[in-house]
C-alpha atoms as a PDB file:
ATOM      1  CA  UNK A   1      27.215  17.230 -57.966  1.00  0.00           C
ATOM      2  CA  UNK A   2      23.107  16.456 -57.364  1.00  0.00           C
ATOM      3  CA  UNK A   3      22.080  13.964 -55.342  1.00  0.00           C
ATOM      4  CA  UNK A   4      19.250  11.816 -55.852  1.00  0.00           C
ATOM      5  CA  UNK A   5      18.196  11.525 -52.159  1.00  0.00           C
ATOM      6  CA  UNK A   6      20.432  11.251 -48.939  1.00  0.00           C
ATOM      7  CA  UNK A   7      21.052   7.964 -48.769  1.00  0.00           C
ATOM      8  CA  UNK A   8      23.488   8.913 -51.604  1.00  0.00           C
ATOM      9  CA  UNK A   9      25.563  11.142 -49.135  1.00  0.00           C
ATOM     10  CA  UNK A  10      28.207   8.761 -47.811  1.00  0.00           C
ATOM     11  CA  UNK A  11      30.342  11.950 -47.283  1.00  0.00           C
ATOM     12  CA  UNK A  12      30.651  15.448 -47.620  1.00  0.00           C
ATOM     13  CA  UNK A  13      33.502  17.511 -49.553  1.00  0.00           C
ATOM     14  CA  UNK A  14      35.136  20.251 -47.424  1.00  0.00           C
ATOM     15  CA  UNK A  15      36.280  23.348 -48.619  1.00  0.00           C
ATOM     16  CA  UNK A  16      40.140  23.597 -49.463  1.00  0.00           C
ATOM     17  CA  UNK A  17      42.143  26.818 -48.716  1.00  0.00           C
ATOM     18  CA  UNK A  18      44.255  25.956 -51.656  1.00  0.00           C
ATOM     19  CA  UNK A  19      44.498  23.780 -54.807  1.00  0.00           C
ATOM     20  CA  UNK A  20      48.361  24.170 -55.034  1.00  0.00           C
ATOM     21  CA  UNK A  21      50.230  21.488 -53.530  1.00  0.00           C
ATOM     22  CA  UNK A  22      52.903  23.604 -52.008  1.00  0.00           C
ATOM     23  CA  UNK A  23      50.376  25.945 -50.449  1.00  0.00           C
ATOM     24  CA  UNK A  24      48.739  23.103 -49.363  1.00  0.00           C
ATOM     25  CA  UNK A  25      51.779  21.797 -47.578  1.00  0.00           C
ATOM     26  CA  UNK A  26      52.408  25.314 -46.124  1.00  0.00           C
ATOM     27  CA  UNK A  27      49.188  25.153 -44.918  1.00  0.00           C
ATOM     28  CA  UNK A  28      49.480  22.102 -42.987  1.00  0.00           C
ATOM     29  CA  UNK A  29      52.540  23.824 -41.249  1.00  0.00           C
ATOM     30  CA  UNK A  30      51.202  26.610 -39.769  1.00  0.00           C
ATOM     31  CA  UNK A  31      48.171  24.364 -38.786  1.00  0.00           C
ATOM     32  CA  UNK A  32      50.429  22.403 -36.882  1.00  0.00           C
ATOM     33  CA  UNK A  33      52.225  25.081 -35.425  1.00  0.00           C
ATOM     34  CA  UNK A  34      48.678  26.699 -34.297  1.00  0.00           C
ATOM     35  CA  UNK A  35      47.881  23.471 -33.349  1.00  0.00           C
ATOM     36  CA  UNK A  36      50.755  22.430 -31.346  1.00  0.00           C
ATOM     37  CA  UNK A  37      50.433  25.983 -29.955  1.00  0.00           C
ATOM     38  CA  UNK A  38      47.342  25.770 -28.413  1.00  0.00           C
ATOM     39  CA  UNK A  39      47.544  23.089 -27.211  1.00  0.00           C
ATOM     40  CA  UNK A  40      50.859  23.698 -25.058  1.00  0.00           C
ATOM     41  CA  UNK A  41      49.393  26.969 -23.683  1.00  0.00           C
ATOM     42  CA  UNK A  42      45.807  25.413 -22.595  1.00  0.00           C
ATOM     43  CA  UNK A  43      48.207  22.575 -21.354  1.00  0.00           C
ATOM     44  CA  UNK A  44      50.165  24.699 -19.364  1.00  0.00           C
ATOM     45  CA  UNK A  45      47.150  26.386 -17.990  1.00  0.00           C
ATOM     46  CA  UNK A  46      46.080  22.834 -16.484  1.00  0.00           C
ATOM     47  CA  UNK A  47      49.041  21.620 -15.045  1.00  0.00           C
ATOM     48  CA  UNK A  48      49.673  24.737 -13.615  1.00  0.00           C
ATOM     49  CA  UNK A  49      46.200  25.916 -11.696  1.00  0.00           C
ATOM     50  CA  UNK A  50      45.939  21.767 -11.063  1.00  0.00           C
ATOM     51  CA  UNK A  51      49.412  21.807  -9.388  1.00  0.00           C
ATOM     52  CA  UNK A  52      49.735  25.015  -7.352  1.00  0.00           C
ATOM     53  CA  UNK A  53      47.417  25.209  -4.693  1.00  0.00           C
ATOM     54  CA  UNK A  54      47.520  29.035  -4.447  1.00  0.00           C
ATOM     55  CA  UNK A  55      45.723  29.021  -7.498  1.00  0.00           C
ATOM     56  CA  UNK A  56      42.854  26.822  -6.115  1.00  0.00           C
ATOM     57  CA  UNK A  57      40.135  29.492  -6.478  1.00  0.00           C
ATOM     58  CA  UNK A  58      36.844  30.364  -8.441  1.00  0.00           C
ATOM     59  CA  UNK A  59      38.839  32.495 -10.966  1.00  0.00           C
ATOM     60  CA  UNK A  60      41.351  30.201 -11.844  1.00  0.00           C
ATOM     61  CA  UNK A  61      38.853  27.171 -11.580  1.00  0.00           C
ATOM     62  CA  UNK A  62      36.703  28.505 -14.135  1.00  0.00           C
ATOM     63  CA  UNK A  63      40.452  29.418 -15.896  1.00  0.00           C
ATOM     64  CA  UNK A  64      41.130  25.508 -16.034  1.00  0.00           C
ATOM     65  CA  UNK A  65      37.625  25.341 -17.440  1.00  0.00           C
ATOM     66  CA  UNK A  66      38.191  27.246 -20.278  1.00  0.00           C
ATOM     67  CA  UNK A  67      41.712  25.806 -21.088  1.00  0.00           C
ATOM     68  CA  UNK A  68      39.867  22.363 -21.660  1.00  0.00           C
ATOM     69  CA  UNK A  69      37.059  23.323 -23.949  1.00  0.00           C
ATOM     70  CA  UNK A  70      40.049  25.602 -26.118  1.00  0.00           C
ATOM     71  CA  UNK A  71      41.436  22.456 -26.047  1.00  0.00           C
ATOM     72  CA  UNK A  72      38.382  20.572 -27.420  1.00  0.00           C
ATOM     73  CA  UNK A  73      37.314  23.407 -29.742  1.00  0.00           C
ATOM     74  CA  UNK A  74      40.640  23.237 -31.901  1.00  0.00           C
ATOM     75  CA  UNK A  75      41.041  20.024 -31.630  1.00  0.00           C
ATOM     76  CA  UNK A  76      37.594  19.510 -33.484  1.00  0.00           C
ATOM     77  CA  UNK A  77      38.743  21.512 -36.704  1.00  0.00           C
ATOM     78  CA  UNK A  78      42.073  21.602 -37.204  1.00  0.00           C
ATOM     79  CA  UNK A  79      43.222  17.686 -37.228  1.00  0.00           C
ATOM     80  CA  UNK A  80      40.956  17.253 -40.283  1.00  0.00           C
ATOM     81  CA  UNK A  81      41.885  20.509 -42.120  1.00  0.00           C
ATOM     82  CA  UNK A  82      45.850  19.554 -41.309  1.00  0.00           C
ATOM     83  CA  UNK A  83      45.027  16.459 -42.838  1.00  0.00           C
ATOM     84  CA  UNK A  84      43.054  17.159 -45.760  1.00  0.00           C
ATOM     85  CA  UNK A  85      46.053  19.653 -45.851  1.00  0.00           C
ATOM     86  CA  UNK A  86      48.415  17.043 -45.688  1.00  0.00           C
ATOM     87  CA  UNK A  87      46.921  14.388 -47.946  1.00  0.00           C
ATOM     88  CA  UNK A  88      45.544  16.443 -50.816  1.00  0.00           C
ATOM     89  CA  UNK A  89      41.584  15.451 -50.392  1.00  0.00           C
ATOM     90  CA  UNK A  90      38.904  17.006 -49.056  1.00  0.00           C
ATOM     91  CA  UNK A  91      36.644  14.628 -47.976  1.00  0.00           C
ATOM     92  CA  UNK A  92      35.213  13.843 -44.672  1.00  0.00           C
ATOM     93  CA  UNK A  93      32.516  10.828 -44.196  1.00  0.00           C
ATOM     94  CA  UNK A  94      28.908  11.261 -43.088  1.00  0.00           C
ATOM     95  CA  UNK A  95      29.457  10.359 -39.218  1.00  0.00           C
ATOM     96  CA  UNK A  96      32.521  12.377 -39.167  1.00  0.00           C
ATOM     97  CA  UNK A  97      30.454  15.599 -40.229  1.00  0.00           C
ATOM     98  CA  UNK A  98      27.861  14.790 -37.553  1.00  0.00           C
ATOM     99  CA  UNK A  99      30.578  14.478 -34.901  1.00  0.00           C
ATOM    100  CA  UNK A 100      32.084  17.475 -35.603  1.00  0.00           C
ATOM    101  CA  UNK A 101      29.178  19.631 -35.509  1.00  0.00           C
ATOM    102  CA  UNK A 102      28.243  17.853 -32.413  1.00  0.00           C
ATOM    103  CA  UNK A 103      31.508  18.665 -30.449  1.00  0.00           C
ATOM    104  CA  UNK A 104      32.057  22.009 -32.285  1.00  0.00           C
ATOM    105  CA  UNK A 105      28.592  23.118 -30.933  1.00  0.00           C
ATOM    106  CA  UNK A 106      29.088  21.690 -27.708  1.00  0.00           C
ATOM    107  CA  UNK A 107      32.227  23.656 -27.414  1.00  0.00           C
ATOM    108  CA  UNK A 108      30.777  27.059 -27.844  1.00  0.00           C
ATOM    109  CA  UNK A 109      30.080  26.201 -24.042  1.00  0.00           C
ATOM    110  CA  UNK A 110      32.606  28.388 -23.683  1.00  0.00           C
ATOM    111  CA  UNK A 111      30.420  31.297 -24.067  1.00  0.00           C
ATOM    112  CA  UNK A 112      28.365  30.310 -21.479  1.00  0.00           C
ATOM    113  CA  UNK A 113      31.695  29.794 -19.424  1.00  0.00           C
ATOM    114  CA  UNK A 114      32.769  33.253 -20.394  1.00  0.00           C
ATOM    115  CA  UNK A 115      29.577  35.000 -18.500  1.00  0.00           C
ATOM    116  CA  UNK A 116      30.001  32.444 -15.608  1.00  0.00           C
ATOM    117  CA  UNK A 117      33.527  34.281 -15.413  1.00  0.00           C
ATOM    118  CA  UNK A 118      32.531  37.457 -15.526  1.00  0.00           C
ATOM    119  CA  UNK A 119      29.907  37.179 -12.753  1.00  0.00           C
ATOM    120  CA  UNK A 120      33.056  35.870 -10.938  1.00  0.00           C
ATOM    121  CA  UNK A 121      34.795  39.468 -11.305  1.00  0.00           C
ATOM    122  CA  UNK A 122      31.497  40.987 -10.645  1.00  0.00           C
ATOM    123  CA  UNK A 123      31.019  39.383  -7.031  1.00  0.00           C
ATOM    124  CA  UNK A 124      35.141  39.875  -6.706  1.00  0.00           C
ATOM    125  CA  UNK A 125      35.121  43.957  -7.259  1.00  0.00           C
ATOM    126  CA  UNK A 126      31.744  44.784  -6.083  1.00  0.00           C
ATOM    127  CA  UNK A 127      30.745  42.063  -3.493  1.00  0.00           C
ATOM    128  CA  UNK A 128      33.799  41.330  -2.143  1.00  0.00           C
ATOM    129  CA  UNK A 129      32.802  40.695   1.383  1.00  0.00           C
ATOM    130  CA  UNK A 130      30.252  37.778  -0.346  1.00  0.00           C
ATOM    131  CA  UNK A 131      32.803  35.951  -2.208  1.00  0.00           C
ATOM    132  CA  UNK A 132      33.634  33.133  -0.244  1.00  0.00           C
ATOM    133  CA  UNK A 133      29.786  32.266   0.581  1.00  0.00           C
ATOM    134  CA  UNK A 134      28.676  33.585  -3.202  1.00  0.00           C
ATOM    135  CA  UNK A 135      31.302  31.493  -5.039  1.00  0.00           C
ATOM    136  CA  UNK A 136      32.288  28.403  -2.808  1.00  0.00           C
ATOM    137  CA  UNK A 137      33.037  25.004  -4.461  1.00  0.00           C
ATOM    138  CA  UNK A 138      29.923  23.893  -4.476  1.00  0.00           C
ATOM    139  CA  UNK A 139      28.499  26.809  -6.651  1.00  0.00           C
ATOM    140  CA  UNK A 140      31.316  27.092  -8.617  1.00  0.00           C
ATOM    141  CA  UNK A 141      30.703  23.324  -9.443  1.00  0.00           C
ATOM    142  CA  UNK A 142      26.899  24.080 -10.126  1.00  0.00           C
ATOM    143  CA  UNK A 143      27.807  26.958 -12.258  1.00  0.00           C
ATOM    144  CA  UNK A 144      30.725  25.009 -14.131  1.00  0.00           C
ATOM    145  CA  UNK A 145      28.337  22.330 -14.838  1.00  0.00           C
ATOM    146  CA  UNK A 146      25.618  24.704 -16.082  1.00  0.00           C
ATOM    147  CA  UNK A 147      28.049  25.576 -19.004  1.00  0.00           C
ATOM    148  CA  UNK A 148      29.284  22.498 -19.983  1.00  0.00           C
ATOM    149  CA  UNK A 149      25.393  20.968 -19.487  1.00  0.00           C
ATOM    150  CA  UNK A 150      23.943  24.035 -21.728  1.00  0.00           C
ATOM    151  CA  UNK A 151      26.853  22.894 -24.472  1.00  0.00           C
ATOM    152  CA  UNK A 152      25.540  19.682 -23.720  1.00  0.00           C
ATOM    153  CA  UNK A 153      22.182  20.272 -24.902  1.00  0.00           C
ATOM    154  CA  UNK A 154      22.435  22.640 -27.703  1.00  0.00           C
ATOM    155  CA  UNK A 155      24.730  20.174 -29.526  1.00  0.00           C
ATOM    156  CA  UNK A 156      22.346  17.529 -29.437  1.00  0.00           C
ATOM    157  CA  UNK A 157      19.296  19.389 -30.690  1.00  0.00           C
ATOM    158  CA  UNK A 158      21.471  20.982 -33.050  1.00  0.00           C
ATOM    159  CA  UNK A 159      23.273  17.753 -34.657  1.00  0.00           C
ATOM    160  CA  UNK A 160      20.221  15.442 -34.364  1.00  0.00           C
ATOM    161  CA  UNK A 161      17.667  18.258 -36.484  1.00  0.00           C
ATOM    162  CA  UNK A 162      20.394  18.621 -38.857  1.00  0.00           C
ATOM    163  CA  UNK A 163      21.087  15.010 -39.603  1.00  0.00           C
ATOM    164  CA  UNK A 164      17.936  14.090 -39.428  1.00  0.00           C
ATOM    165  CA  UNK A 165      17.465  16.056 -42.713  1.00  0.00           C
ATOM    166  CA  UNK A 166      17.713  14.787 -46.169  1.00  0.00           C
ATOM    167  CA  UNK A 167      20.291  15.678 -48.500  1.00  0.00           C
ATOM    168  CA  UNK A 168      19.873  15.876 -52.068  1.00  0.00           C
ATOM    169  CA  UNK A 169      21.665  19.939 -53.202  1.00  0.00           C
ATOM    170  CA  UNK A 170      25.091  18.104 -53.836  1.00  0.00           C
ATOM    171  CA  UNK A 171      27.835  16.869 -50.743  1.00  0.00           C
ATOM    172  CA  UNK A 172      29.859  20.217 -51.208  1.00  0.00           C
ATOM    173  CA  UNK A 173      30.531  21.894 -48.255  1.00  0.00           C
ATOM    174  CA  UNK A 174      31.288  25.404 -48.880  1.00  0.00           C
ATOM    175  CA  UNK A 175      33.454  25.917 -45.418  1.00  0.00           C
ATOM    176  CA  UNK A 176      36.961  24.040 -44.191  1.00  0.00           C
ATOM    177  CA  UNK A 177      34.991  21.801 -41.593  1.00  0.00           C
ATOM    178  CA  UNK A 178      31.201  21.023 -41.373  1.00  0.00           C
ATOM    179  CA  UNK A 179      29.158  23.795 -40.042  1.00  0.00           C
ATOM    180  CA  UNK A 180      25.386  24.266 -39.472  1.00  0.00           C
ATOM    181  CA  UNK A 181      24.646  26.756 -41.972  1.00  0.00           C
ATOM    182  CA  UNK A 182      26.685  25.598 -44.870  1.00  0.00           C
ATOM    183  CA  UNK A 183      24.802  21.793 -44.151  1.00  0.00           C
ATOM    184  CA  UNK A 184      21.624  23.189 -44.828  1.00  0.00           C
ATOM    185  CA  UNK A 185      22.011  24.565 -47.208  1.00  0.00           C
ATOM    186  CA  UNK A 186      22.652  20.708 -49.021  1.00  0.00           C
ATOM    187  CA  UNK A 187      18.847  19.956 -47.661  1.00  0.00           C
ATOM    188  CA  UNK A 188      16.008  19.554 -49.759  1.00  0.00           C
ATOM    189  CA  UNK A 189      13.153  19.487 -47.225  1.00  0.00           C
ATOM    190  CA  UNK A 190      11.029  21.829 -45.592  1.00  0.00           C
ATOM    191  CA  UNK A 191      12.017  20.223 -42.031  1.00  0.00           C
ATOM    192  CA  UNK A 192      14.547  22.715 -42.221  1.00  0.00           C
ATOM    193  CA  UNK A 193      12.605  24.749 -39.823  1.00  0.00           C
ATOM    194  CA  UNK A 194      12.791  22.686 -36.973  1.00  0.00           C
ATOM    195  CA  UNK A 195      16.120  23.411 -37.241  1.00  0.00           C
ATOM    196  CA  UNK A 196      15.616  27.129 -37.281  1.00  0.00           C
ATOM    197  CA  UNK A 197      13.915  26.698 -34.159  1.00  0.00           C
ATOM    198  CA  UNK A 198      17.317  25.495 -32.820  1.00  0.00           C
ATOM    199  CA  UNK A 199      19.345  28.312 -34.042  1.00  0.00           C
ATOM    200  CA  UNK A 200      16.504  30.837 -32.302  1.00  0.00           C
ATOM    201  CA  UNK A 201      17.585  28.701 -28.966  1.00  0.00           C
ATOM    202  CA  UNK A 202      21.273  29.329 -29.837  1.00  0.00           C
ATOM    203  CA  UNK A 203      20.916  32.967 -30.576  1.00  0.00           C
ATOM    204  CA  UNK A 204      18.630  33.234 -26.852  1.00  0.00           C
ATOM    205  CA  UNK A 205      21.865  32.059 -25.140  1.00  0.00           C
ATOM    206  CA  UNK A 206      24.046  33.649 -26.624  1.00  0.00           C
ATOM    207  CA  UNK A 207      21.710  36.920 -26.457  1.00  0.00           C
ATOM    208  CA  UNK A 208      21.046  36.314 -22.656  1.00  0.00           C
ATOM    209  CA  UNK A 209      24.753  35.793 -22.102  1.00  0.00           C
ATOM    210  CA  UNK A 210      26.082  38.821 -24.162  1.00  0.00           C
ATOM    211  CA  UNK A 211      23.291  40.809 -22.010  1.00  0.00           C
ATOM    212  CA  UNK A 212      24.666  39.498 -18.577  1.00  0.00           C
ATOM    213  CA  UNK A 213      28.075  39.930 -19.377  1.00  0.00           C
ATOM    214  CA  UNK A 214      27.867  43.468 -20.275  1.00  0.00           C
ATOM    215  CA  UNK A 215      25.661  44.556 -17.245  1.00  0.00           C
ATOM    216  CA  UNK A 216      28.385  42.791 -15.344  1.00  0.00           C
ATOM    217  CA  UNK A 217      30.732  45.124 -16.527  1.00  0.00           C
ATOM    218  CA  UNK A 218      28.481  48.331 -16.201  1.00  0.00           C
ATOM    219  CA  UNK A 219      28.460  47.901 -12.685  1.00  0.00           C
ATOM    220  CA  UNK A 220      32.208  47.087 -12.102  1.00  0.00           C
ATOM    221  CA  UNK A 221      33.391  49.846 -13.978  1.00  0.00           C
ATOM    222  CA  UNK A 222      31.087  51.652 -11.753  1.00  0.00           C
ATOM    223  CA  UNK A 223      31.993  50.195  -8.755  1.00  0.00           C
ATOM    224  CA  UNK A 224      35.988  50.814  -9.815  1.00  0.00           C
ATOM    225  CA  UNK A 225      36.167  54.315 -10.839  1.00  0.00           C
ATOM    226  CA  UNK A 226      34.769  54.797  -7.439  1.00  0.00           C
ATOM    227  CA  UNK A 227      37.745  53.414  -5.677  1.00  0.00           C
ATOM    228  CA  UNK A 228      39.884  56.346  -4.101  1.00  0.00           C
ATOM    229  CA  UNK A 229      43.407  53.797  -4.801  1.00  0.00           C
ATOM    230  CA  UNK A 230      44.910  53.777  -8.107  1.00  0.00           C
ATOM    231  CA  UNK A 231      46.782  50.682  -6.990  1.00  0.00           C
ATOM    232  CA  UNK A 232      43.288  49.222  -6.537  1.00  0.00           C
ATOM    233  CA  UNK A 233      41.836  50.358  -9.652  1.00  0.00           C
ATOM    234  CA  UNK A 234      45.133  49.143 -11.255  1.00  0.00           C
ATOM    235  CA  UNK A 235      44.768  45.535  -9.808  1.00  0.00           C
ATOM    236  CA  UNK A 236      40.615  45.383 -10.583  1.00  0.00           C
ATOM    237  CA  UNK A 237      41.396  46.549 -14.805  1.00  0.00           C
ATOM    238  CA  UNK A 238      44.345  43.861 -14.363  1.00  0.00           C
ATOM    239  CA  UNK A 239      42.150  41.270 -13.526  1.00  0.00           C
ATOM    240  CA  UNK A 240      39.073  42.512 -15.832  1.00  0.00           C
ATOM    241  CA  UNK A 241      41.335  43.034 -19.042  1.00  0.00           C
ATOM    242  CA  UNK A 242      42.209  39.660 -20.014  1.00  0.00           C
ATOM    243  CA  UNK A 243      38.485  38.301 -19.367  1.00  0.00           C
ATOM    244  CA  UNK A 244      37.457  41.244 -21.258  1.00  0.00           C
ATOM    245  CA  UNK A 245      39.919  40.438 -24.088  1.00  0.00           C
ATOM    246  CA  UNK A 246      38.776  37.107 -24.651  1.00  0.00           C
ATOM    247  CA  UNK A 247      34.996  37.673 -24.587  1.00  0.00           C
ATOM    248  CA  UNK A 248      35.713  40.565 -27.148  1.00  0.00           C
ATOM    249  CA  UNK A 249      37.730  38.437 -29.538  1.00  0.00           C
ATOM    250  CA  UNK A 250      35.058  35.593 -29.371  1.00  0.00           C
ATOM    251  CA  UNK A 251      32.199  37.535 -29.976  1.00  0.00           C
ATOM    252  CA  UNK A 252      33.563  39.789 -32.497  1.00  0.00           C
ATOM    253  CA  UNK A 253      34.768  37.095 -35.072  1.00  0.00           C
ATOM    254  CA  UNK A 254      31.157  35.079 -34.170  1.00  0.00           C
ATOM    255  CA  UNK A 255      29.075  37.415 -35.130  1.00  0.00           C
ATOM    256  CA  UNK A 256      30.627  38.969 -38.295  1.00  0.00           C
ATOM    257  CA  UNK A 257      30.368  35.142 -39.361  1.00  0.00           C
ATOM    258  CA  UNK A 258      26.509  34.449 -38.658  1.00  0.00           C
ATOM    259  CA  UNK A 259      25.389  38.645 -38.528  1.00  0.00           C
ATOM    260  CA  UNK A 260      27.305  40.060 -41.608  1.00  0.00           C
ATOM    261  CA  UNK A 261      25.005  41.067 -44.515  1.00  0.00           C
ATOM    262  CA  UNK A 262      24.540  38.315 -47.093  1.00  0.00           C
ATOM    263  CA  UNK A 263      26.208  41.501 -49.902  1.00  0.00           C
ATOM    264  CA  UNK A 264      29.974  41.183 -48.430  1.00  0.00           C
ATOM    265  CA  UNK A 265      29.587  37.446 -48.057  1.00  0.00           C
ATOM    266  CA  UNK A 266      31.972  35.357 -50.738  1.00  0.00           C
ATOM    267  CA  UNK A 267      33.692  32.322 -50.063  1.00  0.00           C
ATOM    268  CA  UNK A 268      37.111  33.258 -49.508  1.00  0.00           C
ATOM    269  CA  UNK A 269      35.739  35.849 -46.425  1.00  0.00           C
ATOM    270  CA  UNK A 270      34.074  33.198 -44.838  1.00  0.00           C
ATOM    271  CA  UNK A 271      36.790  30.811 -45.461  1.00  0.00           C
ATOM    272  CA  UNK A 272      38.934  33.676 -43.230  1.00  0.00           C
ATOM    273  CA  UNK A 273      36.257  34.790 -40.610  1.00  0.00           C
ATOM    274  CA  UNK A 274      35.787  31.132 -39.460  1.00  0.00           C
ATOM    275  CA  UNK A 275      38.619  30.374 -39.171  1.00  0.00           C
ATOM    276  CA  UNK A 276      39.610  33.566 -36.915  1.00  0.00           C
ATOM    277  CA  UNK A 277      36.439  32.363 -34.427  1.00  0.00           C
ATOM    278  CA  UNK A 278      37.163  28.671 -34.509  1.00  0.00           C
ATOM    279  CA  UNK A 279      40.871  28.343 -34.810  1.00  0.00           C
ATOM    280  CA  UNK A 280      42.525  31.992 -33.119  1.00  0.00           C
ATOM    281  CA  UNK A 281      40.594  32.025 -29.377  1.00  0.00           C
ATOM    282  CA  UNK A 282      41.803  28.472 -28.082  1.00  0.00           C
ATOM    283  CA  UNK A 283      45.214  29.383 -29.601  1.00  0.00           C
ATOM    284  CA  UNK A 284      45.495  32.883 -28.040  1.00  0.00           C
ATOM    285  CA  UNK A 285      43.023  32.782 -25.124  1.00  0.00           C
ATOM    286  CA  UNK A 286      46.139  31.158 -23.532  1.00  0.00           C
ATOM    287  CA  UNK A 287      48.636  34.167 -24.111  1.00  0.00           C
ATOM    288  CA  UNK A 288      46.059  36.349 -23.000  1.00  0.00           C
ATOM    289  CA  UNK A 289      45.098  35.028 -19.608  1.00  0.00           C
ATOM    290  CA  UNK A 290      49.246  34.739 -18.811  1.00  0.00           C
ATOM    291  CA  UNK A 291      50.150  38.009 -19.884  1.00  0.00           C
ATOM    292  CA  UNK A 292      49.080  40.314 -17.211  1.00  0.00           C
ATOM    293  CA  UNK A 293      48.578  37.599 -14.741  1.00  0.00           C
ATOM    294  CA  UNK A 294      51.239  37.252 -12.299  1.00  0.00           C
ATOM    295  CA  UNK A 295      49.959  34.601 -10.130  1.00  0.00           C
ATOM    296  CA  UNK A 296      49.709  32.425 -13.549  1.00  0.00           C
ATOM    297  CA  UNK A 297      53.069  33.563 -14.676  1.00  0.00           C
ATOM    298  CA  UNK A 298      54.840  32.675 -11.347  1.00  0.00           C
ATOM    299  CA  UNK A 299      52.896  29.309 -11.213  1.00  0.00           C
ATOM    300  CA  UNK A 300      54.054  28.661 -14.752  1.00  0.00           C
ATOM    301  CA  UNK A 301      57.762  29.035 -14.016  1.00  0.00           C
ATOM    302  CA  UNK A 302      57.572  26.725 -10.961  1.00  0.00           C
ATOM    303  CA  UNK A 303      56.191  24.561 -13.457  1.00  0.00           C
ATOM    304  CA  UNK A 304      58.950  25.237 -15.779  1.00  0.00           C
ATOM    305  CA  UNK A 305      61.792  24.862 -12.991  1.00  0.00           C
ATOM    306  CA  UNK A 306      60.751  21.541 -11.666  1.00  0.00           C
ATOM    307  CA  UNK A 307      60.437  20.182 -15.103  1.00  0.00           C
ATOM    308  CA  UNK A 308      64.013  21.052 -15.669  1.00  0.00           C
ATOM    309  CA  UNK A 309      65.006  19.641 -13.159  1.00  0.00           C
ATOM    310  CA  UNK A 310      63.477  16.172 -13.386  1.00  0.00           C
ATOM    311  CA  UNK A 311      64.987  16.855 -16.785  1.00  0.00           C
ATOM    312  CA  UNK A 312      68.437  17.308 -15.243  1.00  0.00           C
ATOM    313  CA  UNK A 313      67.926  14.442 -12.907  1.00  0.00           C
ATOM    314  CA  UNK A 314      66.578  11.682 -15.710  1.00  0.00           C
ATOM    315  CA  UNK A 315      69.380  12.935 -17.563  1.00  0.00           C
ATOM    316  CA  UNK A 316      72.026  12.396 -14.648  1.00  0.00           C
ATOM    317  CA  UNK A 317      70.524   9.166 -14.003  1.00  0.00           C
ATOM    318  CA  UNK A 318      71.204   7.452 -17.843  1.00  0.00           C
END
């Protein structure tokens, strides 16, 4: 459908996984499941590092951190492909494209968040002695609000370029929720390259923090295979692994999507690649920070014990 100019573009048309109405219903399903998923496990994460004062440290602070931008991340896609699921339609209005380019940008904080982490294991195995002064609250604030500041600004340059563009290749968004690249492609100006400019930003970042993290991990692994203990090797890989885990799985499935060669790209790929980096981290990030962590684990079934029995004791009470 051609556009005239962009005032025309009251909305955009998303992508549907399905034209069959029972797919489309199983779809919303395990969207909700995912959904409900996440959600629960990042939620669990913040009650428990908020409640237990043992885990009142750098690591688990930046933990918490995490938790609520997987939190914010999946809850910017999947509502709106659960209901589009749900209702049979694919459309989504003008200012509800913006917004979720806006939040799903400023989300990918959580990159930046990922290398403040790992210079948290770096100071922890190789400067231990400098932890305390390194990492007090005061830098771990700083460094929190770094992150979420960086998100900050590379959603607003990103969202206001884009928008600012007009439309007139058609409202069909080739992707299940709005995304830079599919947007632009709808524009019919050259001001698209102000916009470009943006994405060289993005990739800096994301370079710079790719760069960091894995010179971070050169010199622990260094600085561990040194260690005469195996119980202390053990207990530094324990707390590397699931940090290690999640920064894999995240940049993996991010840059097949934007790096793979334009030959192997169809719809129905990207339609699966984006939704393994936007929807599978916040849901799993959770199951891998609890699984090898037994501070979190124990914290968790405190959690899980005195909600039972306030459970018990409501119950008793009617």
């Amino acid at each position: 459908q051609k556009m005239p100019n962009s005032s025309s573009v009251s909305e955009f048309l998303l992508l549907a996984f399905t034209d069959t109405r029972e797919l489309q219903l199983l779809h919303f399903g395990l969207f909700l499941g995912i959904y409900l998923a996440a959600l629960l496990g990042n939620g669990l994460i913040l009650t428990a590092v908020a409640c237990d004062h043992r885990l009142h440290t750098p690591m688990y602070f930046f933990l918490l951190n995490l938790a609520l931008l997987d939190m914010g991340s999946i809850s910017t896609t999947l509502p709106k492909a659960m209901a589009n699921a749900l209702w049979d339609t694919r459309a989504i209005s003008y200012q509800g494209c913006a917004a979720q380019i806006l939040f799903l940008v400023f989300f990918f904080a959580e990159y930046c968040l990922l290398t403040v982490m790992a210079y948290d294991r770096y100071v922890a195995i190789c400067k231990p002695l400098h932890y305390g002064s390194l990492l007090g609250s005061r830098a771990c604030a700083q460094m929190a609000a770094a992150a979420w500041g960086s998100g900050v600004l590379d959603a607003v340059l990103h969202t206001a370029n884009t928008f600012s563009l007009p439309f007139c290749q058609g409202n069909a968004v080739g992707q299940f929720f709005c995304e830079i690249p599919h947007i632009l492609k709808l524009s019919c100006s050259d001001s698209y390259l102000r916009e470009v400019g943006a994405l060289v930003f993005s990739f800096s970042l994301g370079f710079g923090c790719f760069v960091f993290i894995m010179l971070s991990y050169v010199q622990i692994f260094r600085v561990v295979l040194r260690m005469p203990s195996e119980q202390g090797r053990h207990k530094a890989f324990s707390t590397c692994l699931p940090h290690l885990a999640a920064v894999s799985m995240f940049s993996s499935t991010a840059m097949f999507t934007y790096l793979k060669p334009p030959s192997i790209s169809s719809p129905s790929l990207d339609l699966v690649v984006s939704f393994l980096y936007s929807v599978v981290p916040p849901a799993v990030n959770p199951l891998i920070y609890s699984m090898r962590n037994k501070e979190l684990k124990d914290a968790m079934r405190i959690l899980f014990g005195y909600l039972l029995l306030q459970n018990h004791a409501l119950l008793a009470a009617l």
